[in-house]
C-alpha atoms as a PDB file:
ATOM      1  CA  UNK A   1       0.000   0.000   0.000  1.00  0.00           C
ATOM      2  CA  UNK A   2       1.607   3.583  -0.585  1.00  0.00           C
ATOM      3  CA  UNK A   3       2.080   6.211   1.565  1.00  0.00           C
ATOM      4  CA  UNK A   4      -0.096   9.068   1.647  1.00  0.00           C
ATOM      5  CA  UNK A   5       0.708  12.364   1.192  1.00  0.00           C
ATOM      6  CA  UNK A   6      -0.377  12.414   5.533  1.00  0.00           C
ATOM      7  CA  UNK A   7       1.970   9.660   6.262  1.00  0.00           C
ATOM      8  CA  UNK A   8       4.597  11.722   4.280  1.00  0.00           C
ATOM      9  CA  UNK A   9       4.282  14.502   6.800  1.00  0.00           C
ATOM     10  CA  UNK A  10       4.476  12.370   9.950  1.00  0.00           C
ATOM     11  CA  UNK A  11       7.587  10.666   8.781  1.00  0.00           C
ATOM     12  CA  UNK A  12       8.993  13.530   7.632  1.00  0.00           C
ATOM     13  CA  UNK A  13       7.931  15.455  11.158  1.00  0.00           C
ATOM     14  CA  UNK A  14       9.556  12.827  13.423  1.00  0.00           C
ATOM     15  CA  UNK A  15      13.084  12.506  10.913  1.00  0.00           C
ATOM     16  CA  UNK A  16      13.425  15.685  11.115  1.00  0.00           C
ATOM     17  CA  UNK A  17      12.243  16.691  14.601  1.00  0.00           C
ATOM     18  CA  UNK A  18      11.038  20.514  13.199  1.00  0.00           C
ATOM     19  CA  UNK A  19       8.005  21.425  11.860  1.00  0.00           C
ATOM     20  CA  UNK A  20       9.894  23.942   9.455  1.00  0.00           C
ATOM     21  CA  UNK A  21       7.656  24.815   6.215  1.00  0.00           C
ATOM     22  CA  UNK A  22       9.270  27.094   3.731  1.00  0.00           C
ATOM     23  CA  UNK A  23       7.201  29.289   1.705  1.00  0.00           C
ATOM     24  CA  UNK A  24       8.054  29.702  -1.934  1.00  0.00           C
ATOM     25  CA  UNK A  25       6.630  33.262  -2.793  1.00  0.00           C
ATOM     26  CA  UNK A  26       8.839  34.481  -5.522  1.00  0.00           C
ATOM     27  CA  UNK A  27       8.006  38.088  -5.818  1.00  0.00           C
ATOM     28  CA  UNK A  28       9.769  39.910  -8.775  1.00  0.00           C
ATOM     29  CA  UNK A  29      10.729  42.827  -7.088  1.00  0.00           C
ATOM     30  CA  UNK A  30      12.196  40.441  -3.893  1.00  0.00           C
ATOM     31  CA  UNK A  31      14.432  37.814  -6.680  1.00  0.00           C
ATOM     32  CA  UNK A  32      18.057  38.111  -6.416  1.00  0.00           C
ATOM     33  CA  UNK A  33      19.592  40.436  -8.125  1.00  0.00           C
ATOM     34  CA  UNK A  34      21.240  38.349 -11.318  1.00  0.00           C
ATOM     35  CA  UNK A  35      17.724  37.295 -11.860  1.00  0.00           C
ATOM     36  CA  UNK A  36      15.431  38.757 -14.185  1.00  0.00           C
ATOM     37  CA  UNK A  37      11.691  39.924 -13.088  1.00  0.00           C
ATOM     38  CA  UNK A  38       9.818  37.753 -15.817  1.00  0.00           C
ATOM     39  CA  UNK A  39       8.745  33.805 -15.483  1.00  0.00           C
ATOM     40  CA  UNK A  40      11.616  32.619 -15.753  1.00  0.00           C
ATOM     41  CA  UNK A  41      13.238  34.337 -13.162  1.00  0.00           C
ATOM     42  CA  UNK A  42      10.604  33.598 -10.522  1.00  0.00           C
ATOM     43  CA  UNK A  43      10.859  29.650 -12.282  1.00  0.00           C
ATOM     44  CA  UNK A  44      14.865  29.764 -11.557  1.00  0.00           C
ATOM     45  CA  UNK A  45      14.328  31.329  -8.244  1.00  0.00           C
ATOM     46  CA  UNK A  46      11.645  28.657  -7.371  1.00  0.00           C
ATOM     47  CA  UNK A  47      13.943  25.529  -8.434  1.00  0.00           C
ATOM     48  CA  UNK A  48      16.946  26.870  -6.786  1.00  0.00           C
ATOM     49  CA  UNK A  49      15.222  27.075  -3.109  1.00  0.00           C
ATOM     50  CA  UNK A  50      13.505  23.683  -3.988  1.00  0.00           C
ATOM     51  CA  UNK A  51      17.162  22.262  -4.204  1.00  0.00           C
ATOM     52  CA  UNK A  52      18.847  24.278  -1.773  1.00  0.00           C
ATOM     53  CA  UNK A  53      16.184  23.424   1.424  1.00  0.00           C
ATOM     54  CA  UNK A  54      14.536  20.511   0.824  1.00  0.00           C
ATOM     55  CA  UNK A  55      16.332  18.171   3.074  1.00  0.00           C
ATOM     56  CA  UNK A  56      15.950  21.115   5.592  1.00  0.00           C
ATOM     57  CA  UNK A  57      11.906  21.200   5.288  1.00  0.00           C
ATOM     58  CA  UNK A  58       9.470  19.417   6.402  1.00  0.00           C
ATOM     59  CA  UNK A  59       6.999  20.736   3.994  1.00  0.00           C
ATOM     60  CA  UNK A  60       6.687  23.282   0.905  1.00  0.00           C
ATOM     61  CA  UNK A  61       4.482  25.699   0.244  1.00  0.00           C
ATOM     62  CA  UNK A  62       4.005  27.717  -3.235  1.00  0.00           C
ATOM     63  CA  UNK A  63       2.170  30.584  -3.306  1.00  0.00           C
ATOM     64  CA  UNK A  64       0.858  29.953  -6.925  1.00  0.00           C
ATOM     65  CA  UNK A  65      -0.722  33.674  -7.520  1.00  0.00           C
ATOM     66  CA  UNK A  66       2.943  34.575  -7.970  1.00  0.00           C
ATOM     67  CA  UNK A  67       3.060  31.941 -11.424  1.00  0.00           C
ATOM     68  CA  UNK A  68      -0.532  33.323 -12.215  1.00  0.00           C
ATOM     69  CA  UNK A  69       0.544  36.582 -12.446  1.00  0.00           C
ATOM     70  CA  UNK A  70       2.672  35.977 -15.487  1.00  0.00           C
ATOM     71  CA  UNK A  71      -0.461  34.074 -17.877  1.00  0.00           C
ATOM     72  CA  UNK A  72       0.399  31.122 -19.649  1.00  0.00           C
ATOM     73  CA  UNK A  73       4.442  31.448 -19.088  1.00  0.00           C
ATOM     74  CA  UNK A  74       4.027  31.588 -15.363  1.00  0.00           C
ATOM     75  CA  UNK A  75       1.645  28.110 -15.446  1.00  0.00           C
ATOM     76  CA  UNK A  76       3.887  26.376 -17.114  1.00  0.00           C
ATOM     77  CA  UNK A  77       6.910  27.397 -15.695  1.00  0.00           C
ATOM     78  CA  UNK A  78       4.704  26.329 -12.107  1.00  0.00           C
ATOM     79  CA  UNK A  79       4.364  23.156 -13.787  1.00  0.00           C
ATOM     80  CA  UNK A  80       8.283  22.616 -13.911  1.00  0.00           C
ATOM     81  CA  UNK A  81       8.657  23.778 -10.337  1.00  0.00           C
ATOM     82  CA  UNK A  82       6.153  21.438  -8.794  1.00  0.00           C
ATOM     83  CA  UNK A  83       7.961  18.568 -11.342  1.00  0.00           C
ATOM     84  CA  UNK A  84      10.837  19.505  -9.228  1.00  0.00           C
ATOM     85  CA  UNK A  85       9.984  18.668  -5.701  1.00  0.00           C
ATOM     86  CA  UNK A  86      10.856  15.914  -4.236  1.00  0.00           C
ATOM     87  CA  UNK A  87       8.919  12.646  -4.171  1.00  0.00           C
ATOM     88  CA  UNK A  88       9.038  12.539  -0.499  1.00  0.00           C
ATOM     89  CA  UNK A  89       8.588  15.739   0.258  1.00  0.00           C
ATOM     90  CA  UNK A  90       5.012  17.253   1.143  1.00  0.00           C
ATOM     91  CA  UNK A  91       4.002  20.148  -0.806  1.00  0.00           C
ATOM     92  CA  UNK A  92       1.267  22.236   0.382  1.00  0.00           C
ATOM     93  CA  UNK A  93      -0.105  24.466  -3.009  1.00  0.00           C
ATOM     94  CA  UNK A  94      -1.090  27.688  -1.264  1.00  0.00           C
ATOM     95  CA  UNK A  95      -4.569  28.763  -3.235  1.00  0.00           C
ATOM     96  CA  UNK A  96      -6.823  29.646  -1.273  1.00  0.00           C
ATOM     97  CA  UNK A  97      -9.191  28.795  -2.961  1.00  0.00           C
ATOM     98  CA  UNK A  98     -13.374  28.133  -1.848  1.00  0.00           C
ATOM     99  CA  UNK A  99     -16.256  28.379  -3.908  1.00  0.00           C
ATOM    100  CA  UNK A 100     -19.588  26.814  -5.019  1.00  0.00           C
ATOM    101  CA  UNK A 101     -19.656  22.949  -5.693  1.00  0.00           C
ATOM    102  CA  UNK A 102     -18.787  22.819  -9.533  1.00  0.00           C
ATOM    103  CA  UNK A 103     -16.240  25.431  -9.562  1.00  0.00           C
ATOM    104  CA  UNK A 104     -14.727  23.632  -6.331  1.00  0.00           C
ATOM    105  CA  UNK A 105     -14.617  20.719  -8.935  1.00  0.00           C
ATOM    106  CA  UNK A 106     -12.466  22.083 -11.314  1.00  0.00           C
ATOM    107  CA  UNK A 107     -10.297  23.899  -8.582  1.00  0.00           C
ATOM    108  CA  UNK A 108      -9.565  20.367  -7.369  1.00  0.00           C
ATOM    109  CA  UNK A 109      -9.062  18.840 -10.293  1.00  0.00           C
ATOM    110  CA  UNK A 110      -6.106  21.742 -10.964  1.00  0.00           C
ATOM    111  CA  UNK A 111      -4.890  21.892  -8.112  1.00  0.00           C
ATOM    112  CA  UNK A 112      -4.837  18.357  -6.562  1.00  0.00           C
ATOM    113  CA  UNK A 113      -5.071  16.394 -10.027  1.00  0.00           C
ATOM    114  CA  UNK A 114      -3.313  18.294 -12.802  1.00  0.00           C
ATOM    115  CA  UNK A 115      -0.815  19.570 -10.373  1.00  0.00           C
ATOM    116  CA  UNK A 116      -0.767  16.840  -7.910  1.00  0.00           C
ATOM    117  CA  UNK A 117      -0.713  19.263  -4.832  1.00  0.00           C
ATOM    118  CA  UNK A 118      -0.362  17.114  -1.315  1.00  0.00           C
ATOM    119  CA  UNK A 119      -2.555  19.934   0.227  1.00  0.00           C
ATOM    120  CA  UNK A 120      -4.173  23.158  -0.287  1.00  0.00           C
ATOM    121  CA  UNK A 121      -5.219  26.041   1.810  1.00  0.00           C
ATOM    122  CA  UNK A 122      -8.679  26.852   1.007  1.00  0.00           C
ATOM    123  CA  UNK A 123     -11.536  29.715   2.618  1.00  0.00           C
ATOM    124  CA  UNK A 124     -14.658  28.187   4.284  1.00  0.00           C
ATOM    125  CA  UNK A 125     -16.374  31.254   4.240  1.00  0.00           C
ATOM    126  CA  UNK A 126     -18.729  29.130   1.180  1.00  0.00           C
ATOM    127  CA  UNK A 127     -19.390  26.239   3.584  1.00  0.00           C
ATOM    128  CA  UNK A 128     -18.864  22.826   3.589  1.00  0.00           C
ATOM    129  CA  UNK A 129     -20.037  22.107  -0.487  1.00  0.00           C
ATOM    130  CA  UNK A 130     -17.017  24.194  -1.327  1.00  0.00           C
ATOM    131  CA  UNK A 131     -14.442  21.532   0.576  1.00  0.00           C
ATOM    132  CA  UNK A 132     -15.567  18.493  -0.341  1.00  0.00           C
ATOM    133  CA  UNK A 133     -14.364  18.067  -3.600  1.00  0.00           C
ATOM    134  CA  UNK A 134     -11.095  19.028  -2.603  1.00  0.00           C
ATOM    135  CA  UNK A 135     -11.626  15.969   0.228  1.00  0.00           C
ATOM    136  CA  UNK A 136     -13.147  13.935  -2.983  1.00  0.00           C
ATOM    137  CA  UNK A 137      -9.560  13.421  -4.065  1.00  0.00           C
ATOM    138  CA  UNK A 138      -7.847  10.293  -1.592  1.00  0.00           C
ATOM    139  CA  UNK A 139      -5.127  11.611   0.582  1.00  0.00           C
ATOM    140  CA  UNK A 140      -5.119  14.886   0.008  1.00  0.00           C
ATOM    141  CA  UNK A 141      -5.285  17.138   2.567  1.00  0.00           C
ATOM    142  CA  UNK A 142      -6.751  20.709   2.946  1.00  0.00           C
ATOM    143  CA  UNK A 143      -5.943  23.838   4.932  1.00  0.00           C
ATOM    144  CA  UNK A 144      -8.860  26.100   6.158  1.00  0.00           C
ATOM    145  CA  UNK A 145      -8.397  29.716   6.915  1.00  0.00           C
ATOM    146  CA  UNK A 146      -9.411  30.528  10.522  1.00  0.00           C
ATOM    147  CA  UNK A 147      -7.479  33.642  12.224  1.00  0.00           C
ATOM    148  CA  UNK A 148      -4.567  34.492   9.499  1.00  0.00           C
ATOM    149  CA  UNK A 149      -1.434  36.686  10.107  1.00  0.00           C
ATOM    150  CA  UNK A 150      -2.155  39.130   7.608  1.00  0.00           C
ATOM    151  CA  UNK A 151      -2.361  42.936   9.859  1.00  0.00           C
ATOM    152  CA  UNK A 152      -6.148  43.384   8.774  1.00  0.00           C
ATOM    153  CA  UNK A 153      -7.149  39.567   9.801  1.00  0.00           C
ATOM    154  CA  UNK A 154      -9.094  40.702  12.986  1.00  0.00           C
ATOM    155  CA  UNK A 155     -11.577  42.847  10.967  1.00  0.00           C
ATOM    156  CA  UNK A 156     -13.862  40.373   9.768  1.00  0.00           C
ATOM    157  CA  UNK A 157     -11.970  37.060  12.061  1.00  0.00           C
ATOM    158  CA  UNK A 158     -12.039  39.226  15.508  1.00  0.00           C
ATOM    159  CA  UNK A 159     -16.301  40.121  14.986  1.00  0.00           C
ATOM    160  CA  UNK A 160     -17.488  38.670  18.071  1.00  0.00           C
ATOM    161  CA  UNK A 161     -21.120  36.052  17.039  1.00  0.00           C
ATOM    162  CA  UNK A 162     -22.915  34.666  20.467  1.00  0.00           C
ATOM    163  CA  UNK A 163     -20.024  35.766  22.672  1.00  0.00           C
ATOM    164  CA  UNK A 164     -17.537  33.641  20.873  1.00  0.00           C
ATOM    165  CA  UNK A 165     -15.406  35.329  18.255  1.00  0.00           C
ATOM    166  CA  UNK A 166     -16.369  34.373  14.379  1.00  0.00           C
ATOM    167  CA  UNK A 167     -12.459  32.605  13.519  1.00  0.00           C
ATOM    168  CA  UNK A 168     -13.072  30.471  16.965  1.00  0.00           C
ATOM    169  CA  UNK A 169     -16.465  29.499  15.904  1.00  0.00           C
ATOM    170  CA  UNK A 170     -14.898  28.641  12.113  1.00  0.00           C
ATOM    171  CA  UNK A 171     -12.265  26.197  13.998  1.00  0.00           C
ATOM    172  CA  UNK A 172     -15.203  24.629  15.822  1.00  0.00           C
ATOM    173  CA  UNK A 173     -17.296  23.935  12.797  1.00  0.00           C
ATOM    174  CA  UNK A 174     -14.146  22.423  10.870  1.00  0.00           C
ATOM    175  CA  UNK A 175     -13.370  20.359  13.467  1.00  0.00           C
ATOM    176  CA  UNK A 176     -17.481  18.867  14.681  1.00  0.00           C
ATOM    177  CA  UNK A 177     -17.868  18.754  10.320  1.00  0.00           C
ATOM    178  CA  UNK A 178     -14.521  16.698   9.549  1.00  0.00           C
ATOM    179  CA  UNK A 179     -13.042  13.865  11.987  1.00  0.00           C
ATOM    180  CA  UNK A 180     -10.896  13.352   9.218  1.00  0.00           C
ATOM    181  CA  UNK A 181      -7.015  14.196  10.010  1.00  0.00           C
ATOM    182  CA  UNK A 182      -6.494  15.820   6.273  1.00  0.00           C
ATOM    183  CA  UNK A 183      -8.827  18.856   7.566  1.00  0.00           C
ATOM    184  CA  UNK A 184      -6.717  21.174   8.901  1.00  0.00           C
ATOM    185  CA  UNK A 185      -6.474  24.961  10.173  1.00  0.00           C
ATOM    186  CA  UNK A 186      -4.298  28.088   9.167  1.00  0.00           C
ATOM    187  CA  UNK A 187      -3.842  29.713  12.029  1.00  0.00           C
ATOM    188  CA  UNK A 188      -1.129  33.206  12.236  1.00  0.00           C
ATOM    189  CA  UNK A 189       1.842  33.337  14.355  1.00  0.00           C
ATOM    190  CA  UNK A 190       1.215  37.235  14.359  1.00  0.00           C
ATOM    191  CA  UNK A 191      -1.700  36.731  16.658  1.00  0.00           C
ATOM    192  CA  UNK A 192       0.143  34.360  19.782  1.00  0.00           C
ATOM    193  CA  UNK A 193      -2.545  34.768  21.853  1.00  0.00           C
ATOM    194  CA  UNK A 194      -5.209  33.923  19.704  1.00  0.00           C
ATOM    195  CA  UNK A 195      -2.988  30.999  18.490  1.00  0.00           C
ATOM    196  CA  UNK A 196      -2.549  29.408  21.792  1.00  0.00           C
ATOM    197  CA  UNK A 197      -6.632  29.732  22.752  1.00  0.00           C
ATOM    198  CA  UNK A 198      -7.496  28.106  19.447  1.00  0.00           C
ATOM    199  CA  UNK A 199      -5.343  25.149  20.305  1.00  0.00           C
ATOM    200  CA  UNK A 200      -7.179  24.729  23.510  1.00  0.00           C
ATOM    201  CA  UNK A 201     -10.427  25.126  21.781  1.00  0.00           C
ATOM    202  CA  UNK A 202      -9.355  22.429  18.978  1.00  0.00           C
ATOM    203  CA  UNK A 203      -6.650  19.968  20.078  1.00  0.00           C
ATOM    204  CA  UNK A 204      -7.132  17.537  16.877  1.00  0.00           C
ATOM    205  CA  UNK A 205      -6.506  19.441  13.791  1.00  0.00           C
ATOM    206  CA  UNK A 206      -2.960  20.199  12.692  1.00  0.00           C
ATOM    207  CA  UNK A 207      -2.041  24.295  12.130  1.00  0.00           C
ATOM    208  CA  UNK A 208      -0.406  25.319   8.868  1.00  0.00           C
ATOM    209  CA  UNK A 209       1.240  28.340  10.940  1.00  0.00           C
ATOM    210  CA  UNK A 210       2.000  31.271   8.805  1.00  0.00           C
ATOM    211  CA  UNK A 211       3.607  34.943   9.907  1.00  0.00           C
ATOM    212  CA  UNK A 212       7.242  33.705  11.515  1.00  0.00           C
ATOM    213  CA  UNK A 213      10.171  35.218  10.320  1.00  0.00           C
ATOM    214  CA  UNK A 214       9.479  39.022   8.454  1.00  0.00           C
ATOM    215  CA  UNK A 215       6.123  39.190   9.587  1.00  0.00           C
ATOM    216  CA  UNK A 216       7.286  39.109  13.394  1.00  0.00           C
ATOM    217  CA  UNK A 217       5.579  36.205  14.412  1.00  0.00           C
ATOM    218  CA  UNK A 218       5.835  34.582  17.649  1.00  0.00           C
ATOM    219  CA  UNK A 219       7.901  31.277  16.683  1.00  0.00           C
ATOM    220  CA  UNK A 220       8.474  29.575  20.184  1.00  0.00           C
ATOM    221  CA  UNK A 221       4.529  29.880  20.261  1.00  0.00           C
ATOM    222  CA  UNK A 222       4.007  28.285  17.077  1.00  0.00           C
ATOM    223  CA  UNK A 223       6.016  25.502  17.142  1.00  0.00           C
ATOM    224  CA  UNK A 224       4.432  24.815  20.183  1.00  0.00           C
ATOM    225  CA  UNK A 225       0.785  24.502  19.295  1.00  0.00           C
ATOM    226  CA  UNK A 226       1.365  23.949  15.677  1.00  0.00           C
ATOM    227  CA  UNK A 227       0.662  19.763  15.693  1.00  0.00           C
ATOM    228  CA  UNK A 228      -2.758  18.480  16.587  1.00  0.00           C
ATOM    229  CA  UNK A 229      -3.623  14.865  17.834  1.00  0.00           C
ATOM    230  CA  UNK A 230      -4.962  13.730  14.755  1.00  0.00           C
ATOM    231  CA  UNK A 231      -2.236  15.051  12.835  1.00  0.00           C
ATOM    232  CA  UNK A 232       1.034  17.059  13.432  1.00  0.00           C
ATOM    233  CA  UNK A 233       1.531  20.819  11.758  1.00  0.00           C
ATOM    234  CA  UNK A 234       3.722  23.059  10.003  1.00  0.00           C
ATOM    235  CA  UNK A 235       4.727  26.552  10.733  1.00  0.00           C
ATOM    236  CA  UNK A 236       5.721  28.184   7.343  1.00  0.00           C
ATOM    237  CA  UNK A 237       8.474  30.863   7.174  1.00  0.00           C
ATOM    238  CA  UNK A 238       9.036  32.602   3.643  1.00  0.00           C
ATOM    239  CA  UNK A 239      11.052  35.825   3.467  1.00  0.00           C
ATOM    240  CA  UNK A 240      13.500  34.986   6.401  1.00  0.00           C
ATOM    241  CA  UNK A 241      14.924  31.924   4.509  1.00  0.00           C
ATOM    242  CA  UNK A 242      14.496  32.684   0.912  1.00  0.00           C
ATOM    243  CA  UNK A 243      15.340  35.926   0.851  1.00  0.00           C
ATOM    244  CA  UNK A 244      18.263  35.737   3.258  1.00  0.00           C
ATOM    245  CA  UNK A 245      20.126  36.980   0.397  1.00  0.00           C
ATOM    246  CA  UNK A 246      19.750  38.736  -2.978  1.00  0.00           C
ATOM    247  CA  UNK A 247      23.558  38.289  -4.128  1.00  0.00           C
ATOM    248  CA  UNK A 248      25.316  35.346  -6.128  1.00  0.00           C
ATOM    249  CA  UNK A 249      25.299  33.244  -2.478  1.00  0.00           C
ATOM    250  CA  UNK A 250      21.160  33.156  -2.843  1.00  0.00           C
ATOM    251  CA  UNK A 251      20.582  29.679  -2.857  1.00  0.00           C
ATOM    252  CA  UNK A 252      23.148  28.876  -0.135  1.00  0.00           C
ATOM    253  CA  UNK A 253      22.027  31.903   2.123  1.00  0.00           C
ATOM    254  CA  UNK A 254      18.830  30.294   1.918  1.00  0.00           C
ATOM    255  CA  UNK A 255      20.195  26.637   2.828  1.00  0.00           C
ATOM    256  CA  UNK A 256      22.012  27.759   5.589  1.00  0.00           C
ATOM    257  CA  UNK A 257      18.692  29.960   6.897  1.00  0.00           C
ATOM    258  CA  UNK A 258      16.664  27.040   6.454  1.00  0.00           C
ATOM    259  CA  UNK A 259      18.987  24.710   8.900  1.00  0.00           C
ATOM    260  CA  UNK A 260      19.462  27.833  11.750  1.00  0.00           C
ATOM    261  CA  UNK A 261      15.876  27.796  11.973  1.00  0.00           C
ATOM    262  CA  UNK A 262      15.383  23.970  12.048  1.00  0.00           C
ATOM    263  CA  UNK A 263      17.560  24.187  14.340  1.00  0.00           C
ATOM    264  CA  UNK A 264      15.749  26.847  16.508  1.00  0.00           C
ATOM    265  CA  UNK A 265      12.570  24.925  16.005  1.00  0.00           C
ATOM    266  CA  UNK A 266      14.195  21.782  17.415  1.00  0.00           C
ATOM    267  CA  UNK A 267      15.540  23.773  20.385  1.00  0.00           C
ATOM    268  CA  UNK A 268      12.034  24.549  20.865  1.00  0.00           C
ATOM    269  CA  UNK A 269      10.544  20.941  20.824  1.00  0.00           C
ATOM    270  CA  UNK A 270      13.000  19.822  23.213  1.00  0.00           C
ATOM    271  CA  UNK A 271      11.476  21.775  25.776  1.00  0.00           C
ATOM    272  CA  UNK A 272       8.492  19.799  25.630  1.00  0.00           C
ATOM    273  CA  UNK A 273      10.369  16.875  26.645  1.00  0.00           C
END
């Protein structure tokens, strides 16, 4: 029987004792400099960090509204990338994607068949008919937004419903709808606090943990509550390792950021034991 893309992650998790997730954003105005700012910059970029900090990761994530951007040239050129990673890596296709059952459909079908994504982050804000088919495909696991580490999050994720505020109450429902371990949350580092209560509030789902690194997130607190009982999580830094440098030393700035942090993170693990 083959391993799922979920027991990828656990093995993965416990060989490498770090729940380090690098983010693959590869902004044109952010490549180094001996790049150009076209697809196949971002495509070079992309396949260099893939080499340089894959045996450093636990998990990948591309942001794929950075290949969009650039039409057909920037598809294809995602379509290299992804042919890139390794087999036993886990790559999380960040998407965020959500919407009514037939466009859901399709969304799967690019995202988790053409593309053969191991997860995806997606918005519940449709309900549960925009999930499932992402759920449809075997093994494949799915991220739901709940309180994200973006500075205007709390606007619409803070509004307080019953006494209980709305990205608490979105946790809840994911976690009473789905027993299934592929269903988990994306929860910001940016907001500790609000971190550390959702983990008491849902104990089973695993946290895709974004915000660590440039965005000032609290790391000790999400490598803490980042893995659930049903399955363990990922806390996703982007800038801090792949942009640790825009000279000819790129790639191995970004290798050698990768391994200080996994090696922060496993400092931080240890003090659970």
């Amino acid at each position: 029987m083959s391993r799922t893309p979920l027991d990828r992650l656990r093995e993965r998790t416990a060989r490498l004792a770090a729940p380090l997730c690098v983010g693959i954003d590869p902004n044109p105005e952010r490549l180094p400099e001996e790049l150009p700012r076209t697809a196949a910059g971002i495509e070079r970029f992309a396949r260099g960090i893939i080499e340089a900090v894959a045996e450093e990761a636990t998990a990948l994530k591309i942001n794929i509204a950075f290949f969009e951007a650039f039409g057909s040239a920037g598809m294809a050129a995602l379509e290299r990338v992804r042919s890139d990673v390794p087999l036993d890596q886990f790559l999380i296709l960040d998407a965020k994607r959500g919407d009514i059952g037939t466009t859901a459909e399709r969304q799967a079908e690019a995202l988790l068949g053409h593309l053969a994504g191991d997860a995806v982050t997606l918005s519940p804000y449709l309900g549960e008919d925009a999930i499932e088919p992402f759920l449809a495909y075997p093994g494949r696991m799915v991220y739901l937004l709940a309180r994200t580490s973006n500075p205007n999050a709390g606007q619409l994720q803070d509004m307080v419903t019953d006494g209980v505020p709305l990205y608490r109450r979105v946790a809840r429902w994911a976690v009473d709808r789905w027993s299934d371990p592929r269903v988990g949350l994306v929860v910001g580092a940016t907001a500790p606090d609000e971190l550390r209560t959702l983990r008491d509030d849902v104990p089973e789902p695993g946290f895709l943990v974004p915000g660590v690194g440039a965005q000032g997130g609290d790391m000790a607190a999400a490598v803490l509550a980042c893995n659930g009982t049903r399955a363990p999580g990922v806390v996703n830094l982007s800038r801090a390792i792949t942009g640790a440098s825009r000279g000819a030393d790129w790639a191995d700035a970004a290798r050698a950021a990768a391994r200080r942090v996994r090696g922060e993170m496993q400092w931080v693990g240890a003090t659970l034991d």
